[in-house]
Each structure stands twice: as structure tokens, then as C-alpha cells.
Protein backbone atom coordinates (compact mmCIF):
# COMPACT_ATOMS: atom_id res chain seq x y z
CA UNK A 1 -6.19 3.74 13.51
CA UNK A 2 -7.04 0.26 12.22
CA UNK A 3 -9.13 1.30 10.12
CA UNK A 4 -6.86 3.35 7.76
CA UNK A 5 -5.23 1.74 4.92
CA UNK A 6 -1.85 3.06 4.07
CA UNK A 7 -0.12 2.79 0.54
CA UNK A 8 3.21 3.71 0.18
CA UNK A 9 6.05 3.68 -2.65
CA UNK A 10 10.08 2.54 -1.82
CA UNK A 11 12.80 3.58 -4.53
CA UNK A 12 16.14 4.30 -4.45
CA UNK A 13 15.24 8.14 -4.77
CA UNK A 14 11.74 7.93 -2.79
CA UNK A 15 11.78 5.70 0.48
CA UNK A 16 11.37 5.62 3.81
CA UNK A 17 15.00 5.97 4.76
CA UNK A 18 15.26 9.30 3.93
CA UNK A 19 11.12 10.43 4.54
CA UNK A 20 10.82 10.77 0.96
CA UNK A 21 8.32 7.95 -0.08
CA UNK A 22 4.51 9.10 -1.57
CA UNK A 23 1.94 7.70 1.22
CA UNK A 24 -1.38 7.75 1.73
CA UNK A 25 -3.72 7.08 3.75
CA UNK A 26 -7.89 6.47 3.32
CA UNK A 27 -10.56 5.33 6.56
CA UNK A 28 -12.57 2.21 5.57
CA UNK A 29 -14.86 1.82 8.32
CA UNK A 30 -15.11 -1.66 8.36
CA UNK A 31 -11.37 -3.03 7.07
CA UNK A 32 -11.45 -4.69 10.53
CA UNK A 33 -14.48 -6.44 10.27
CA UNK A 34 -14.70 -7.32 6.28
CA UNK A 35 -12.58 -8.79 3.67
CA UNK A 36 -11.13 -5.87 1.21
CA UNK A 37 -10.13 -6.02 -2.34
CA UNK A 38 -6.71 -4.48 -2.57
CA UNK A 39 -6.12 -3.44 -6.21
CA UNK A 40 -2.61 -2.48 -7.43
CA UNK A 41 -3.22 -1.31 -10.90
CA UNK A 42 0.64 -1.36 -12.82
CA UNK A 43 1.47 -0.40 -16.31
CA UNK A 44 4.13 1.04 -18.39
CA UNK A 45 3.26 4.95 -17.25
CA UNK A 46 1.63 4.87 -13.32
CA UNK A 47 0.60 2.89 -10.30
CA UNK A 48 -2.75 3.49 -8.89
CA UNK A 49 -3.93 1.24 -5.24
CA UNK A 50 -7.38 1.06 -4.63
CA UNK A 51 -9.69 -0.55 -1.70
CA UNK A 52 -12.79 -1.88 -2.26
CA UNK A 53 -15.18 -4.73 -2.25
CA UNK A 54 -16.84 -7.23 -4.53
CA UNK A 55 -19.14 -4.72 -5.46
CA UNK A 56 -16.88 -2.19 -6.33
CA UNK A 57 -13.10 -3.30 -5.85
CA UNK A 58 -12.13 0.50 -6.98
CA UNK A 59 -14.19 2.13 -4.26
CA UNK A 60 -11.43 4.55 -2.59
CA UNK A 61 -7.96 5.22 -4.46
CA UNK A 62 -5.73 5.09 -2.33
CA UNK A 63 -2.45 6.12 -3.69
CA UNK A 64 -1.32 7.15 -7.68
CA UNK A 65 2.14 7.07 -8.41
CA UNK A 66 3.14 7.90 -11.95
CA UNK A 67 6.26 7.57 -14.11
CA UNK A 68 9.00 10.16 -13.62
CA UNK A 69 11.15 10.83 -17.22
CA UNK A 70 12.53 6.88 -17.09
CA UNK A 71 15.11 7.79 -14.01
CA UNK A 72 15.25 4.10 -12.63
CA UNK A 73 15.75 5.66 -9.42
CA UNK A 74 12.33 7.04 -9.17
CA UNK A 75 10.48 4.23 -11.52
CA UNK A 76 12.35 0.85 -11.06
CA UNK A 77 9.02 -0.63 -12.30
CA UNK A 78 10.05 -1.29 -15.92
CA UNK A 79 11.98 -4.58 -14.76
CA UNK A 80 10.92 -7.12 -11.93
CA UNK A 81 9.89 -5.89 -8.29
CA UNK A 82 7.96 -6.69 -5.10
CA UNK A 83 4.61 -6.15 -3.92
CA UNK A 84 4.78 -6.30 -0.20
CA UNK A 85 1.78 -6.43 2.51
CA UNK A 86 2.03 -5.68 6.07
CA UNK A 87 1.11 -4.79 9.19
CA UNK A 88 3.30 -1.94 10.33
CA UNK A 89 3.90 -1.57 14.15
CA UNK A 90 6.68 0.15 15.74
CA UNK A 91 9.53 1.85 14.10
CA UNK A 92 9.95 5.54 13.42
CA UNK A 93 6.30 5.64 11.49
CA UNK A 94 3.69 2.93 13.02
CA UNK A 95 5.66 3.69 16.73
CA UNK A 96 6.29 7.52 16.17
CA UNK A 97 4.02 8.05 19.43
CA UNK A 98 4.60 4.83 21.24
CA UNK A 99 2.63 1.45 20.70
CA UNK A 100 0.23 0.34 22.77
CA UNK A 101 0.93 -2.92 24.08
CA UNK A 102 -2.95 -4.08 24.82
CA UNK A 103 -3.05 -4.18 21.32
CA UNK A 104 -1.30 -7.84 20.70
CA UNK A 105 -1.65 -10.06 19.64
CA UNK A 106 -2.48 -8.88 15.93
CA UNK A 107 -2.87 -10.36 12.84
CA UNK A 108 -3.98 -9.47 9.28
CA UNK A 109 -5.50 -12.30 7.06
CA UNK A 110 -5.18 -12.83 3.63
CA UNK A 111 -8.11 -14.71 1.71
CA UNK A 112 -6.50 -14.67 -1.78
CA UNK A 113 -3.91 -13.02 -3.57
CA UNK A 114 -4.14 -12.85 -7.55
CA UNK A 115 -1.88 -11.27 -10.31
CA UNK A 116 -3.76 -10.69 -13.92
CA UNK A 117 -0.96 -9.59 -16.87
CA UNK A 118 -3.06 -6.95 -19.19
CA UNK A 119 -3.33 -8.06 -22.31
């Protein structure tokens, strides 16, 4: 569904690899349509993604993730990491019950990208 916005979480101990990573999922009726606000929210303790708009960029959490006991296999986020944003087609997830080729081309568009360092 196009519509659904997916946040997920890769570590060593949680990922992908092994089905292990937290997702989520949330419908936004109009993600297609509209520019979103996606909102990582990152400190010392947790994670939290949102999806919103200008109105209200913390509309819909969409995934919390919070530390585990300082095991850098389950929280690498004390040190330097990637943010990544994609479009996920094919593959053992996005593909799982075949792709439908009428789909393509595709392509997601980014307006603006921002980091803010609390304070």
C-alpha cells in the first residue's frame, strides 16, 4: 500500500537479516498526494518517528525504539550512525508476494531534509 509509512530499526542484534528488526507501519491517506514531515526524534534513552504535517509534524507515531541496558548491539546510537530513506520494492519484505510491474516507474521526492542538535 502506498500509503503506509514503514519505520524500521537495523542493529547488529535487531535487523532484517535475521527478521528481528522493530517495524511499523501507520496509513496516511494522502502520503501520495502531500508533502509529509518525517520526524526522527533521537536522544540519549529512545527513538521515536513520527509523520505529520506543518500543522502538526507529530500527528501519527510511527515507531518508538528505546535504549536496551547500553548493549551496543541493540543501541549503537551513542556514537555516529545513519538515517536512511527509501523506497522499498522487491526483496524478501516489499516483494514477499510478488511486485507488480505496472507500478514503475516510481519515485519518492524529498523537499528538505534538516537535522536540529537539542540543546
Amino acid at each position: 500500500d502506498p500509503n503506509t509509512i514503514v519505520s524500521s530499526v537495523h542493529t547488529k542484534a535487531f535487523n532484517h537479516m535475521i527478521n528481528t528488526q522493530p517495524t511499523n507501519g501507520v496509513h496516511v491517506g494522502d502520503a501520495t498526494s502531500n508533502f509529509k514531515i518525517y520526524t526522527l526524534d533521537w536522544n540519549w534513552d529512545k527513538m521515536e518517528m513520527f509523520v505529520g504535517d506543518e500543522g502538526n509534524p507529530f500527528q501519527q507515531r510511527v515507531l518508538i525504539w528505546e535504549k536496551h541496558n547500553g548493549d551496543w548491539t541493540r543501541w549503537p546510537f551513542d556514537r555516529n550512525f545513519f538515517v536512511l530513506l527509501n523506497i522499498a520494492v522487491g526483496g524478501a519484505w516489499g516483494g514477499s508476494q510478488g511486485i507488480d510491474e505496472n507500478i514503475f516507474p516510481r519515485r519518492m521526492e524529498i523537499d528538505w531534509v534538516y537535522f536540529y542538535k537539542w540543546q
